[in-house]
C-alpha atoms as a PDB file:
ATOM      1  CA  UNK A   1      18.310  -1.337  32.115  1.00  0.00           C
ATOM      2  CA  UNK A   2      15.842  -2.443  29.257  1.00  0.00           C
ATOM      3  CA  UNK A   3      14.398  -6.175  29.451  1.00  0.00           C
ATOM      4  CA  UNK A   4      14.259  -8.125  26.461  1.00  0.00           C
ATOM      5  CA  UNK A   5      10.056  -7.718  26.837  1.00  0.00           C
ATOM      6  CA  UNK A   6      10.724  -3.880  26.583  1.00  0.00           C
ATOM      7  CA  UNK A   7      12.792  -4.117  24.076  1.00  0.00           C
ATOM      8  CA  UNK A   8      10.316  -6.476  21.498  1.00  0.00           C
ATOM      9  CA  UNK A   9       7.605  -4.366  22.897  1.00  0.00           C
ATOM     10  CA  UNK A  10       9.110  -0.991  21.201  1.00  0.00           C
ATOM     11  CA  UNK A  11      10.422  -3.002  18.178  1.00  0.00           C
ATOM     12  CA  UNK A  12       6.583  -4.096  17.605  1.00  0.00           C
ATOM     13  CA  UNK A  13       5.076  -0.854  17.865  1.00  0.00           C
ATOM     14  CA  UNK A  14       7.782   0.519  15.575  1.00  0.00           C
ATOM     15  CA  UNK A  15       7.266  -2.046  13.067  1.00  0.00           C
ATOM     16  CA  UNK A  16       3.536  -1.485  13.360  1.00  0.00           C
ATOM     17  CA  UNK A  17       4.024   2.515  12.727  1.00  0.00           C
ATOM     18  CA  UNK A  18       6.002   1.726   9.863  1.00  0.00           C
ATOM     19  CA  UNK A  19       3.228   0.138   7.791  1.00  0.00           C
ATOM     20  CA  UNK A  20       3.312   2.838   5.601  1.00  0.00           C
ATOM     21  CA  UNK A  21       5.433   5.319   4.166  1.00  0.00           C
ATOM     22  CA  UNK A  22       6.348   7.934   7.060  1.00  0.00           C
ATOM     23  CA  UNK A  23       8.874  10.348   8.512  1.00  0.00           C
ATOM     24  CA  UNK A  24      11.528   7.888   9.342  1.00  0.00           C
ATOM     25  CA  UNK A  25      11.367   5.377   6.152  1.00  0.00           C
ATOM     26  CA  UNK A  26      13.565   4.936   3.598  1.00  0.00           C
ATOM     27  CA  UNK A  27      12.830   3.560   0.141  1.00  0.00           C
ATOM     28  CA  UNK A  28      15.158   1.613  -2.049  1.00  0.00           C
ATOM     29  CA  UNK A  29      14.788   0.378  -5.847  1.00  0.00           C
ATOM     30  CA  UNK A  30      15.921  -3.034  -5.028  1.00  0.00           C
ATOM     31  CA  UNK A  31      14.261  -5.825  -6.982  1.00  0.00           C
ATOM     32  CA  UNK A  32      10.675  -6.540  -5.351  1.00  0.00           C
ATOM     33  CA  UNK A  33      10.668 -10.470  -3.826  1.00  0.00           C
ATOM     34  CA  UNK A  34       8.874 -12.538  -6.450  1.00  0.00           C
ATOM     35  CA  UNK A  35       8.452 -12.624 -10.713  1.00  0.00           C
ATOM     36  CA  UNK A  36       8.031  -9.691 -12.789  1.00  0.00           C
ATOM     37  CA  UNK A  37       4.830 -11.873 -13.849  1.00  0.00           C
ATOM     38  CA  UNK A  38       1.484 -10.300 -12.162  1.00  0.00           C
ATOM     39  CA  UNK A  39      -0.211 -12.509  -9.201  1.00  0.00           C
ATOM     40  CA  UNK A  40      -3.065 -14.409 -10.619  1.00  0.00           C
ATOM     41  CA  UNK A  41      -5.658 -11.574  -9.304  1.00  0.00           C
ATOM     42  CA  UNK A  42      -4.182  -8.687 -11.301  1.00  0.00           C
ATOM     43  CA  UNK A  43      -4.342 -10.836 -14.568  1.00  0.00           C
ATOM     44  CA  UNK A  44      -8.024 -11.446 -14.129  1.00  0.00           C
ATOM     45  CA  UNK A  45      -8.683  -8.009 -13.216  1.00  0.00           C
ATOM     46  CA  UNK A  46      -6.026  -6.298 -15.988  1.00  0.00           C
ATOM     47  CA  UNK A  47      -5.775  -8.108 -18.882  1.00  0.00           C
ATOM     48  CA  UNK A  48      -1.902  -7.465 -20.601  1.00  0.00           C
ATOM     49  CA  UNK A  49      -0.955  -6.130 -17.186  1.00  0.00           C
ATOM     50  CA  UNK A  50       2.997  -5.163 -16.763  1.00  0.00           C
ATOM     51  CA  UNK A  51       5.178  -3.721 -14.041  1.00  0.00           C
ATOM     52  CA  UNK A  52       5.629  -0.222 -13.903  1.00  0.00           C
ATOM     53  CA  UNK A  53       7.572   0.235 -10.855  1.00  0.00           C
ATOM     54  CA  UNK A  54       8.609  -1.638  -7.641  1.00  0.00           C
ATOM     55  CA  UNK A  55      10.321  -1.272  -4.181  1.00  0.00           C
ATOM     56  CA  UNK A  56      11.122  -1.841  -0.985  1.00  0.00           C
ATOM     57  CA  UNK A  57      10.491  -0.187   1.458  1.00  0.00           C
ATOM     58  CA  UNK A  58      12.359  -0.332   5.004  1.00  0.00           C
ATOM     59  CA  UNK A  59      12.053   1.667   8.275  1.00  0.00           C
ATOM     60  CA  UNK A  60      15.158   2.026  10.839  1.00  0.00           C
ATOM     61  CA  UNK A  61      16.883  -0.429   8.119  1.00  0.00           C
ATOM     62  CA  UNK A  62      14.367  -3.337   8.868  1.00  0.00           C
ATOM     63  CA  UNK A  63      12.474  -4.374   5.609  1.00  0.00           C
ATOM     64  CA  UNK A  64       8.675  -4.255   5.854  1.00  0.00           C
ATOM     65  CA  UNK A  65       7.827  -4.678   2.420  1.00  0.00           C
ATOM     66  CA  UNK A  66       8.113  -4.632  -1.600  1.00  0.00           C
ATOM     67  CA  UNK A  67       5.624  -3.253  -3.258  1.00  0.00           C
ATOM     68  CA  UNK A  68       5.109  -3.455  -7.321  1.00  0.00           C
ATOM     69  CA  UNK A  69       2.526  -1.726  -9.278  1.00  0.00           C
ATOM     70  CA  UNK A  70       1.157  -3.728 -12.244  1.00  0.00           C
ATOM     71  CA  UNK A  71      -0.886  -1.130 -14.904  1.00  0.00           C
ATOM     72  CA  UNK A  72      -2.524  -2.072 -18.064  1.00  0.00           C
ATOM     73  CA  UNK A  73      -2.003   0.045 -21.482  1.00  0.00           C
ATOM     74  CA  UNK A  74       0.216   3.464 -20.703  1.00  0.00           C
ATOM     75  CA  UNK A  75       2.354   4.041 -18.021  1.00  0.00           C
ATOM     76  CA  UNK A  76      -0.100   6.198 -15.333  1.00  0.00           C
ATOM     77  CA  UNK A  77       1.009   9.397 -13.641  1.00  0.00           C
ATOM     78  CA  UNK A  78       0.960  11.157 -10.593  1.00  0.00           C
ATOM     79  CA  UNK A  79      -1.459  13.426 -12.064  1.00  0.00           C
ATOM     80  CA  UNK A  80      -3.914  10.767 -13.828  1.00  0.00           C
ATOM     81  CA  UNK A  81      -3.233   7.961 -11.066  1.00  0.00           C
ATOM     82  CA  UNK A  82      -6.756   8.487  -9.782  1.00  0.00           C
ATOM     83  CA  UNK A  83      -8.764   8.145 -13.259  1.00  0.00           C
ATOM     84  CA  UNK A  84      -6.469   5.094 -14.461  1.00  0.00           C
ATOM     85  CA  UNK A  85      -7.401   0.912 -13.332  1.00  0.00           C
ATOM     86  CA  UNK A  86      -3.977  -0.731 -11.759  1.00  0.00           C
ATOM     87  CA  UNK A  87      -2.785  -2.725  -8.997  1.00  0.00           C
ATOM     88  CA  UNK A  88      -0.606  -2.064  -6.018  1.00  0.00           C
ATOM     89  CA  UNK A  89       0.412  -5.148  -4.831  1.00  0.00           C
ATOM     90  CA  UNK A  90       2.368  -5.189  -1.110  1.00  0.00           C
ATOM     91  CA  UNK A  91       4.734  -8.231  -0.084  1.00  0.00           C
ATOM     92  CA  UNK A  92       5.591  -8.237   3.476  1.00  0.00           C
ATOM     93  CA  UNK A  93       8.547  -9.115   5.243  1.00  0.00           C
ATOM     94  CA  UNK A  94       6.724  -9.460   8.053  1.00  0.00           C
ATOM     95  CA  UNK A  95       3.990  -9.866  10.784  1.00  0.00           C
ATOM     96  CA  UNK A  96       1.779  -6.703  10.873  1.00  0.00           C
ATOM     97  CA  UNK A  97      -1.810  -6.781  12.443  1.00  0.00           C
ATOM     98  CA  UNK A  98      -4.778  -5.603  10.259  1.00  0.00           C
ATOM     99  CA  UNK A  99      -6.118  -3.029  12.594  1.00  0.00           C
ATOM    100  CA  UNK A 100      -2.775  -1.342  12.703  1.00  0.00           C
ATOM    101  CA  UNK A 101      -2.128  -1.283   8.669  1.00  0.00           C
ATOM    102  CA  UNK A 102      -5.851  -0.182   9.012  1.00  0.00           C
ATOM    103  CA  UNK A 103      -4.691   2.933  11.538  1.00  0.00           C
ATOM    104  CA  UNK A 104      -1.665   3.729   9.823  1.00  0.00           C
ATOM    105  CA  UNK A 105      -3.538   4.281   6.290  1.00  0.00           C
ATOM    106  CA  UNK A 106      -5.979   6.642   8.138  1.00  0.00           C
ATOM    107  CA  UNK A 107      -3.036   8.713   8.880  1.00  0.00           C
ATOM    108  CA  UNK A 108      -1.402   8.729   5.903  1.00  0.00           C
ATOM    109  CA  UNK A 109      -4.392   9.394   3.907  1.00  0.00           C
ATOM    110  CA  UNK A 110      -5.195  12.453   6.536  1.00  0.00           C
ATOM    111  CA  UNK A 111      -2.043  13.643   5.566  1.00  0.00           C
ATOM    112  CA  UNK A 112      -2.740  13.916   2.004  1.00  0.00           C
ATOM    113  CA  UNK A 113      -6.294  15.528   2.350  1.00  0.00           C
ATOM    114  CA  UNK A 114      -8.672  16.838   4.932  1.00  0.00           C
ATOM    115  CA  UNK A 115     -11.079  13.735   5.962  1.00  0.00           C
ATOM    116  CA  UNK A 116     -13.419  14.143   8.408  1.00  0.00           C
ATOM    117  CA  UNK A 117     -13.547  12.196  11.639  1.00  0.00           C
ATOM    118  CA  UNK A 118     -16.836  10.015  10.630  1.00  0.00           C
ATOM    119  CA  UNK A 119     -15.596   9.491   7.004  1.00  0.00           C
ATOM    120  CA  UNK A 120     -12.086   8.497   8.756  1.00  0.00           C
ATOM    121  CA  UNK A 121     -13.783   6.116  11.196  1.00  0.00           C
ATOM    122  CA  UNK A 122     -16.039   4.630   8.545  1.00  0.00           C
ATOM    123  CA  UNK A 123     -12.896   3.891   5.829  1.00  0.00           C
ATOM    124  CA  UNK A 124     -10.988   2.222   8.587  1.00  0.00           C
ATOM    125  CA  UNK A 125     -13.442  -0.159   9.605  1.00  0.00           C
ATOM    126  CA  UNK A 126     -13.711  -0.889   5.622  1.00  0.00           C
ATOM    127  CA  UNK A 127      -9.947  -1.294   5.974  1.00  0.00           C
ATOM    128  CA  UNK A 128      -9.964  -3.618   8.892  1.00  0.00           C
ATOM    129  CA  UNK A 129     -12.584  -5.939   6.945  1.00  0.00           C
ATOM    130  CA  UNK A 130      -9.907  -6.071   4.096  1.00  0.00           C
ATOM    131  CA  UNK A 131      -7.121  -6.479   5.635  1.00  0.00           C
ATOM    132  CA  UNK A 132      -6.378  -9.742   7.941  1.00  0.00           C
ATOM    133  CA  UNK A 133      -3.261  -9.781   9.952  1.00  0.00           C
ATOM    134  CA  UNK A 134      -0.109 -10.379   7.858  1.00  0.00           C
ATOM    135  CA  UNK A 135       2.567 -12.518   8.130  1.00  0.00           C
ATOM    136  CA  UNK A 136       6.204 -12.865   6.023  1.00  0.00           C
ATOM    137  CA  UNK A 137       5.526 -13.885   2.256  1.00  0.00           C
ATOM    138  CA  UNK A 138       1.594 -12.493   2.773  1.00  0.00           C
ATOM    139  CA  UNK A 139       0.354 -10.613  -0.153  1.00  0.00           C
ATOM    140  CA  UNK A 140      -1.819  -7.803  -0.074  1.00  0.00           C
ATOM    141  CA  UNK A 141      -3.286  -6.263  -3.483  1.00  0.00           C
ATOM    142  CA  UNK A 142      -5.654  -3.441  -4.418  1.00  0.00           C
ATOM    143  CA  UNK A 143      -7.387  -2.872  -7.400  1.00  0.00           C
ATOM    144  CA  UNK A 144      -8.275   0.910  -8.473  1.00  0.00           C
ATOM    145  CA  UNK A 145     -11.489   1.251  -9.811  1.00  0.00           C
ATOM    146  CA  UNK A 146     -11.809   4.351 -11.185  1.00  0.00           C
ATOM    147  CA  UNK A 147     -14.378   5.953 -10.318  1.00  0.00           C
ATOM    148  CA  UNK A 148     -16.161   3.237  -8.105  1.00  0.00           C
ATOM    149  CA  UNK A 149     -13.600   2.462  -5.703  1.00  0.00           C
ATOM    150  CA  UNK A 150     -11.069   0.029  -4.611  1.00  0.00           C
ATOM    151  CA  UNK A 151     -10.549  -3.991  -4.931  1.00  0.00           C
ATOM    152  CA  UNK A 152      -8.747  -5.729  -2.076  1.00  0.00           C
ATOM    153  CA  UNK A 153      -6.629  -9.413  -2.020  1.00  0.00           C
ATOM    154  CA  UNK A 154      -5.109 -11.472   0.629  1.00  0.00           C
ATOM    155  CA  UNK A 155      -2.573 -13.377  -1.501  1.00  0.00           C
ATOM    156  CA  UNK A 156      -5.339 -14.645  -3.572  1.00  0.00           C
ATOM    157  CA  UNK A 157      -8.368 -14.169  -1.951  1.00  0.00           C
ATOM    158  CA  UNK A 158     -11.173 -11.500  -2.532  1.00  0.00           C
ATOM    159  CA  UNK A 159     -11.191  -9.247   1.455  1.00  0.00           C
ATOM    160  CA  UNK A 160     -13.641  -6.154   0.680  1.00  0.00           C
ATOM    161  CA  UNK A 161     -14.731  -4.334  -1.981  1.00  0.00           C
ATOM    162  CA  UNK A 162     -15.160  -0.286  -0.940  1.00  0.00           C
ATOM    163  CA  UNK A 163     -17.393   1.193  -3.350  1.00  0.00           C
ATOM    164  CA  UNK A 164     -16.115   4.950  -2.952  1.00  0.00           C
ATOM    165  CA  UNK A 165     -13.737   7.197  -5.305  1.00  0.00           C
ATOM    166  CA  UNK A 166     -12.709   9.460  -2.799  1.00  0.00           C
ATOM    167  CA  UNK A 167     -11.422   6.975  -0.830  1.00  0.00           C
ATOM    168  CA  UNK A 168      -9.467   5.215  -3.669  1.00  0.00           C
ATOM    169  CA  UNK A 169      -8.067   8.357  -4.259  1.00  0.00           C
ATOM    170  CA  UNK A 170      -6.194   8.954  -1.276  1.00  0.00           C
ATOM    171  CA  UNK A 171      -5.897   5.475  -0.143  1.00  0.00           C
ATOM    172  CA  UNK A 172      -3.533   5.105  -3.284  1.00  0.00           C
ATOM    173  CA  UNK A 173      -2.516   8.663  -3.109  1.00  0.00           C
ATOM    174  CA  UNK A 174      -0.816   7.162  -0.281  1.00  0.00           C
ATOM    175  CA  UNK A 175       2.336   5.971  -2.913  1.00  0.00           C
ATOM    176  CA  UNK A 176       1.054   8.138  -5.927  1.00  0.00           C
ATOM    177  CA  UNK A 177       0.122  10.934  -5.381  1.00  0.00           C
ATOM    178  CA  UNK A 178       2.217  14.635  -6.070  1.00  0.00           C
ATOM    179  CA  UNK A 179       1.493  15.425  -2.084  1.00  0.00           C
ATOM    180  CA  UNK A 180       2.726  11.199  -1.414  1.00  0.00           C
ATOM    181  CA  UNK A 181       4.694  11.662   2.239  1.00  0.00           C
ATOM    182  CA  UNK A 182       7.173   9.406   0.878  1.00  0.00           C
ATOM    183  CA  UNK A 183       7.939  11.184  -2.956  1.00  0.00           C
ATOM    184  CA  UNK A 184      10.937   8.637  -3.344  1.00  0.00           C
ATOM    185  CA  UNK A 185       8.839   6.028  -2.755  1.00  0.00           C
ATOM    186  CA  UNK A 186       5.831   7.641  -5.606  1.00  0.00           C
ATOM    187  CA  UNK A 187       9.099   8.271  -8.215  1.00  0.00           C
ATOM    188  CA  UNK A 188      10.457   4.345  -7.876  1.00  0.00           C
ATOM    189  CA  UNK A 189       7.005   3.305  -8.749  1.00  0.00           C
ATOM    190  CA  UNK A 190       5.717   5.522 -11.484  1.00  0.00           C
ATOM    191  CA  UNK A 191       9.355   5.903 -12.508  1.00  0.00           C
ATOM    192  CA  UNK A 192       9.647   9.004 -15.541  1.00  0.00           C
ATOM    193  CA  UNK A 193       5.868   9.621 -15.319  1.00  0.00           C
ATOM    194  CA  UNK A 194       6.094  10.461 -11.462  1.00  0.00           C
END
């Protein structure tokens, strides 16, 4: 017979594996939580930003988070994604630790490109510096730099700054890329460019 402990204990490790897109996630187009106006860190950093794209995306049914992407000038691509500035901004539904969004982007990323183990090790402990544990109605934001790197935001607040355009690349690759795990997920954000 499972306890109730046993019971919270797999439901937290699932939720925690579900951080990201994966093998048992499903997307839908449902209208992202919030305005379609950008959060006050993508208007500094994008000027005339708009919304592109949006969803939410669940695991087992449970909703983890919504997800917009905010882009300034043209509509960006699967194919250009990685030489174009925009946001990704992620709205949870719930309480995820750092170190395990942290983990779960390794993977993801891994699965998009080789990485080596030291480059791995040293782009998650940039990740754990920029992102805190989150709660329901935390925001999360990066900022493509193309180029230079990646931007990060807790709700409004500046996290970490990674200064590497490899790393960008697959850490967004992660929703936009053509080899995305989760190409539902890429198509409801880029929409006709994906």
């Amino acid at each position: 017979m499972t306890t109730r402990r046993q019971s919270l204990t797999v439901l937290t490790a699932l939720t925690a594996m579900s951080t990201l897109p994966g093998l048992l996630a499903t997307t839908t187009t449902a209208a992202a939580q919030g305005t379609n106006e950008p959060p006050a860190e993508v208007r500094a950093a994008l000027p005339g930003a708009r919304l592109q794209g949006q969803m939410r995306f669940r695991w087992f049914g449970l909703t983890i988070y919504d997800t917009r992407l905010w882009v300034a000038g043209e509509p960006i691509s699967a194919q250009d994604y990685a030489t174009r500035p925009f946001a990704l901004e992620l709205l949870y539904a719930r309480k995820l630790g750092g170190a395990d969004i942290a983990d779960r982007s390794v993977d993801e990323m891994r699965r998009i490109d080789r990485v080596e183990d030291r480059q791995a090790g040293d782009w998650r402990a940039a990740m754990v510096a920029a992102f805190p544990d989150v709660v329901s109605g935390d925001r999360l934001t990066g900022l493509h730099q193309p180029g230079r790197g990646a931007r990060f935001f807790h709700n409004t607040r500046p996290t970490r700054e990674v200064a590497d355009a490899e790393f960008a690349r697959l850490f967004f690759g992660i929703w936009l890329s053509p080899r995305s795990p989760e190409p539902t997920l890429r198509q409801a954000l880029l929409g006709a460019t994906g």
